[in-house]
Every structure is written in C-alpha cells, then in structure tokens.
Protein backbone atom coordinates (compact mmCIF):
# COMPACT_ATOMS: atom_id res chain seq x y z
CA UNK A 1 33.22 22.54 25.32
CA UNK A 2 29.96 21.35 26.79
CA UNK A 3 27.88 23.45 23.57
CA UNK A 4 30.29 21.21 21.50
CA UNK A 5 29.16 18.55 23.11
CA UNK A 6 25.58 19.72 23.07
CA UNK A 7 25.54 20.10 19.21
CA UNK A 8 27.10 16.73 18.62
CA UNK A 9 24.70 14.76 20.83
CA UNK A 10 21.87 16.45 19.10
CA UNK A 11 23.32 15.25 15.54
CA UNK A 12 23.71 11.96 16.64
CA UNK A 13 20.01 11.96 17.53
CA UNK A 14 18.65 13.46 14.68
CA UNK A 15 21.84 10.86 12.47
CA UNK A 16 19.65 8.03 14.77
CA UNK A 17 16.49 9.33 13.37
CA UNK A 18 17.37 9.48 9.72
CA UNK A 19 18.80 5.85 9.73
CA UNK A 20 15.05 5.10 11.37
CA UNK A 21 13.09 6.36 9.08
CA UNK A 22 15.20 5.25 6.26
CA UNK A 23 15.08 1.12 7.88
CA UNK A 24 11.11 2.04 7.40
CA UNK A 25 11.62 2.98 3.92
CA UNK A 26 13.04 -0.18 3.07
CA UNK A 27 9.54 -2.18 3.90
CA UNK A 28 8.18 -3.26 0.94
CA UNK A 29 4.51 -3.79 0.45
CA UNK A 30 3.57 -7.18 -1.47
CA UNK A 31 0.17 -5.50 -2.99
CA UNK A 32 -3.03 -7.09 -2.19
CA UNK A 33 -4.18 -7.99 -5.58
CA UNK A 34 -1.39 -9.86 -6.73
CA UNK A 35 -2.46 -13.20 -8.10
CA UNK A 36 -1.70 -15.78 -6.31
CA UNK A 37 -0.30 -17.99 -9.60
CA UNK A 38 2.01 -15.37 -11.06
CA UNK A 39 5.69 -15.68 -9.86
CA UNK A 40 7.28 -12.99 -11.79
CA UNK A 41 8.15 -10.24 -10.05
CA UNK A 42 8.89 -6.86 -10.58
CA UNK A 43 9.84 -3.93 -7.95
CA UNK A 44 8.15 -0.98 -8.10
CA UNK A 45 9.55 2.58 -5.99
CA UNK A 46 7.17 5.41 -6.36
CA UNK A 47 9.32 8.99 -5.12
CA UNK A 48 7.04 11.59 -3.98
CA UNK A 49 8.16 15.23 -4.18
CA UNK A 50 8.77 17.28 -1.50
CA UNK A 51 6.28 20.17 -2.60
CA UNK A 52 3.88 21.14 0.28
CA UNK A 53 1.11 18.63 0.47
CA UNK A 54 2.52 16.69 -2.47
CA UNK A 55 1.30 13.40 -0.66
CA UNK A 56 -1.71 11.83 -1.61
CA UNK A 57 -5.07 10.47 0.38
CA UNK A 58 -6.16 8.95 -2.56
CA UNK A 59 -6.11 5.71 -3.92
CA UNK A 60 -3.62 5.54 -6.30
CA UNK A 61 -3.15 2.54 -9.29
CA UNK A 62 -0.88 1.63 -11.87
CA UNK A 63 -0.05 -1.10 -14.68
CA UNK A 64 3.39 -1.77 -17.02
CA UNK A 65 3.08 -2.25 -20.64
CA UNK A 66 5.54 -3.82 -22.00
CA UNK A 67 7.08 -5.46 -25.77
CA UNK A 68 5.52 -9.09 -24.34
CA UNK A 69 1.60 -7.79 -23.09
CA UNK A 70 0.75 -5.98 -19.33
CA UNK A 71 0.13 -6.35 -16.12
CA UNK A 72 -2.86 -6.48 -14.18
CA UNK A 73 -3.53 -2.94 -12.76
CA UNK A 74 -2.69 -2.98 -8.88
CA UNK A 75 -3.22 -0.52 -6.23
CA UNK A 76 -0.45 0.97 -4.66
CA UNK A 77 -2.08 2.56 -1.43
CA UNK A 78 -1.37 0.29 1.63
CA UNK A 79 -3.61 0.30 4.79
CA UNK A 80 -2.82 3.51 6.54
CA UNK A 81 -2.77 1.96 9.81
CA UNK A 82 -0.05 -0.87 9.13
CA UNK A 83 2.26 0.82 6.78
CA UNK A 84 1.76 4.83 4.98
CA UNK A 85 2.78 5.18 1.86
CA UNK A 86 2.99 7.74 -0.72
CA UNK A 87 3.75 10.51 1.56
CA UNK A 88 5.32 14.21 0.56
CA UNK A 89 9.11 13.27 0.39
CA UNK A 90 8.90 9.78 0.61
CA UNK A 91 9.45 6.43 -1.44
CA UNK A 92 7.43 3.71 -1.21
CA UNK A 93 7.97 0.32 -2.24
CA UNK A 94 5.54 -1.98 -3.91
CA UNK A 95 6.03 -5.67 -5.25
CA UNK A 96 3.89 -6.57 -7.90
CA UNK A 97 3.71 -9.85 -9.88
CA UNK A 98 3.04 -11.10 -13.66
CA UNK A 99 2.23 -14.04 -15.34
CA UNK A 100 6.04 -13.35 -17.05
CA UNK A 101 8.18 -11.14 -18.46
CA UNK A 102 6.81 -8.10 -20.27
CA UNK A 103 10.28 -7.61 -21.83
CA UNK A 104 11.27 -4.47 -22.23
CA UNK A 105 8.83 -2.34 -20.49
CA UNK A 106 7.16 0.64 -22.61
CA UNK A 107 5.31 2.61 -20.87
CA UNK A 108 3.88 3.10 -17.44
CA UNK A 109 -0.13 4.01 -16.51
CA UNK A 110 -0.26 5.54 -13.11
CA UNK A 111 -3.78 7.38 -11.90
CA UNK A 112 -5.54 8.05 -8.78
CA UNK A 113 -9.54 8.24 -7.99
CA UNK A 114 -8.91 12.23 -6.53
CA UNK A 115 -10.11 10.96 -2.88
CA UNK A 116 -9.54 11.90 0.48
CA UNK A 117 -8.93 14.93 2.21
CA UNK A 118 -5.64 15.83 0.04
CA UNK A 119 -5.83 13.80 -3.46
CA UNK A 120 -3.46 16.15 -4.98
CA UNK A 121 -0.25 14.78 -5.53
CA UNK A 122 3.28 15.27 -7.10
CA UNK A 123 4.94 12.56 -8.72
CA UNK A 124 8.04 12.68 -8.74
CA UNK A 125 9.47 9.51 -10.65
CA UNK A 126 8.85 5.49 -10.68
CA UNK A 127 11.77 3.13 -10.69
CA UNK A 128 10.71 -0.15 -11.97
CA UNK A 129 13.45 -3.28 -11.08
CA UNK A 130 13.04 -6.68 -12.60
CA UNK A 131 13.79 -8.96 -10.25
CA UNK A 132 14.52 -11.91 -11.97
CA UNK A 133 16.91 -10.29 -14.39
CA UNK A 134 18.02 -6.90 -12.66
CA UNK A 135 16.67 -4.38 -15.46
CA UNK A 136 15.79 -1.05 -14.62
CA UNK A 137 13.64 0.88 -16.37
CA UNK A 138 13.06 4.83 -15.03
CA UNK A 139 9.98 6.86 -16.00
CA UNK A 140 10.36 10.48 -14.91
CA UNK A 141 7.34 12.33 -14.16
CA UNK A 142 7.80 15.87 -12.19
CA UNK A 143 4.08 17.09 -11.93
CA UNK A 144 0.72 17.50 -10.25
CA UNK A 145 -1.21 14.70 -10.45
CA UNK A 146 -5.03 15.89 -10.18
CA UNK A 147 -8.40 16.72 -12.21
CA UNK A 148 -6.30 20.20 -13.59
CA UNK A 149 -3.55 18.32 -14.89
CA UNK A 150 -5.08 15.40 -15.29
CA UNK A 151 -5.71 12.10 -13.28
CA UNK A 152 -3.48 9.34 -15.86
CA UNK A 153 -0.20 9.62 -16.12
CA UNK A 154 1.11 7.87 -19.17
CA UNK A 155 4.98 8.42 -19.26
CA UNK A 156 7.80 6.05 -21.62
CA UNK A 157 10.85 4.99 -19.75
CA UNK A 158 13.37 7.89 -19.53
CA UNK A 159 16.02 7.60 -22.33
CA UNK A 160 20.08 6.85 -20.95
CA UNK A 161 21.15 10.74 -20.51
CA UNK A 162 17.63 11.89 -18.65
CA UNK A 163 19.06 8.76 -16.40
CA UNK A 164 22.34 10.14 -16.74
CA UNK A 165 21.65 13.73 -15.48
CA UNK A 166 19.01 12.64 -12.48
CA UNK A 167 21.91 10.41 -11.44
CA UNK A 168 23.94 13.43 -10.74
CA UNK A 169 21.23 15.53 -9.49
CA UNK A 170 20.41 12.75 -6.94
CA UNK A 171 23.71 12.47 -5.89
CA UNK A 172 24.30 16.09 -5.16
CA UNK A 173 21.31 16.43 -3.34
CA UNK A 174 22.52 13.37 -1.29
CA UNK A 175 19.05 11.48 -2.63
CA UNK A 176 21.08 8.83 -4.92
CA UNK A 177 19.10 5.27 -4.76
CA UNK A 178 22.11 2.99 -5.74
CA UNK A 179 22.76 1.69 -2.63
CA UNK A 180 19.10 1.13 -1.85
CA UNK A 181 18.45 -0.66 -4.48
CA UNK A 182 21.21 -3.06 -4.04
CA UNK A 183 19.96 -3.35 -0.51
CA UNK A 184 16.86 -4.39 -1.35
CA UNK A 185 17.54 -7.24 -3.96
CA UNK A 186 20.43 -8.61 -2.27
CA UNK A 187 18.65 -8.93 1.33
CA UNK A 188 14.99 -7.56 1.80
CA UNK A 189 13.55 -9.35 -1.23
CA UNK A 190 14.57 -12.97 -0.09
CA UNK A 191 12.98 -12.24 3.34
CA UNK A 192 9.71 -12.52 2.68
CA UNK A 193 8.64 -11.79 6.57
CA UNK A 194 9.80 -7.98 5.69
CA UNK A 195 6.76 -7.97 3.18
CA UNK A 196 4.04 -6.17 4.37
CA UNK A 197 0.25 -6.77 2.89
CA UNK A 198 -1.69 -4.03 2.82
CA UNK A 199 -5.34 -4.00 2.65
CA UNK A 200 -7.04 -1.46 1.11
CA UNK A 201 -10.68 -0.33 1.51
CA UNK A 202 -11.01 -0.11 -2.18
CA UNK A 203 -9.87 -1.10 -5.50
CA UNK A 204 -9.14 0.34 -8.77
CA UNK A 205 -9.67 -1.33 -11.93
CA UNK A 206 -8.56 -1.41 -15.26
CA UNK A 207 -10.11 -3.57 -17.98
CA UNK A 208 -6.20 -4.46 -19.07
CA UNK A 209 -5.14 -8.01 -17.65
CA UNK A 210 -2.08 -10.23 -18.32
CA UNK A 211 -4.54 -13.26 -17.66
C-alpha cells in the first residue's frame, strides 16, 4: 500500500510538472521587429525535434510568401534570459505582423546565421495560423538545419493528406496541437500582457519587405 502510494504521489508530481512546462509553452513572443503600423497578424509555432542537441544557439529568421506579396523577415530567437526558445523538443511561439493579408501563403524561408555554441538544429515543422481569419497553413520540414545541409530552408505548405497522416502520428504519440491552438486564439492572443518581447543581440536581414 504505501509503494502504491509512493508511485502515485510521484506521478502527480511529475503530471504537475508537465502541465508547468506546457503553461510556459503557451507564452508567445511578440518579435522585436514587428512594425509598429502593421496590424495583421499571423501566428507562427516553430516544433523542434527531439534528436540530441537538435536545439539551436543560433539566431534563427524567417519570412512568408504568399499569393498577395511577403513579409518582412523577423527573427525568431528571443532573449535567452526572459524567455528560451527553440529548444530540442520544444515549440515556440512567435507573433509576427504584416501590412495585410498575404492570402494564401506559398512558401516559407526559414535560415539561421550557424552561431553559438550548438547552431545545429532540427526542424521539425512550422504551423502558421492567421489570426484574423483562422487559416492554417503547415510546412513540414524533418531535417538538419546547418552549413552540410544547408542554412535556408525553403519548404511549400504541406498538401491535405501529409496534414492528414501527421495528424494521426501526433495523436498517437500524444503530441496533437488541436487543443493548443484553440487555446491560444480563443484566450492568450486577446491578452496582450501574456506577450513577451524579446530582445535580441542581433538581427537578420533579408532584402524582401512588405513595405
């Protein structure tokens, strides 16, 4: 009775840690280089594998191309000290803004300057939500991002049965994000205290704008 007891008081610590670390997850960083005059938004969740050392010290960038222009490129790496992102098994949440819509979104440009102690990193995936109209557009990735491989990763949404089968993958594994997502549109993205702003030492640049 009392190893019973034992065993269950350990799973509700380590069920207590879980739901921690998952309330972190939810955090999402408002990116430091979003212009101050664009108002269209667009939720970005980067999924890092869970290779060993698949996180990344590097600085790591991206910008959407879609049917109506692109976005500005913004860096995804938030001040280590306030909020760590990008880490091996992790998903990290970015909001990023646009002049407008870039309709349906095309493809996605993701690099990383190869800094730090550990620049290597596996991508996983990158969701991409528009918030104003609830479109989700998946671009599936599932390598080594470093000067092997190469640096730019330039990946086209996933088409509906690649969606299909990571849906039931996810779920298997336990690592669906439906309920996440509808987390965060219905409650963190309204409470705009819950955004963090990182600031990173440096910036990555791309000569594509969305003026």
């Amino acid at each position: 009775m009392g190893v019973l007891l034992l065993i269950f008081l350990l799973l509700l610590v380590y069920a207590r840690k879980q739901d921690q670390r998952d309330v972190k997850r939810r955090n999402i960083i408002y990116v430091d280089d979003n212009d101050p005059r664009h108002r269209y938004a667009y939720l970005v969740t980067v999924y890092t594998g869970v290779q060993y050392k698949a996180g990344t010290s590097a600085h790591v960038a991206m910008f959407l191309t879609g049917e109506k222009g692109s976005s500005n490129t913004h860096l995804l790496t938030g001040e280590k000290k306030r909020k760590r992102t990008l880490e091996r098994g992790s998903d990290s949440w970015f909001l990023i803004t646009t002049h407008g819509s870039l309709g349906d979104l095309t493809e996605l440009h993701i690099w990383h300057d190869n800094s730090g102690s550990n620049p290597e990193w596996f991508l996983e995936r990158v969701l991409v939500r528009d918030c104003q109209t609830d479109s989700v557009w998946v671009f599936l990735v599932g390598r080594w991002v470093h000067p092997v491989t190469g640096l730019l990763v330039t990946v086209r949404p996933a088409a509906l049965h690649e969606v299909t089968c990571l849906e039931h993958v996810l779920r298997a594994s336990g690592r669906g994000e439906s309920p996440r997502w509808t987390l965060v549109v219905q409650r963190v993205l309204p409470a705009t205290e819950q955004l963090i702003h990182p600031l990173p030492e440096a910036r990555l640049r791309h000569d594509t704008s969305d003026g």
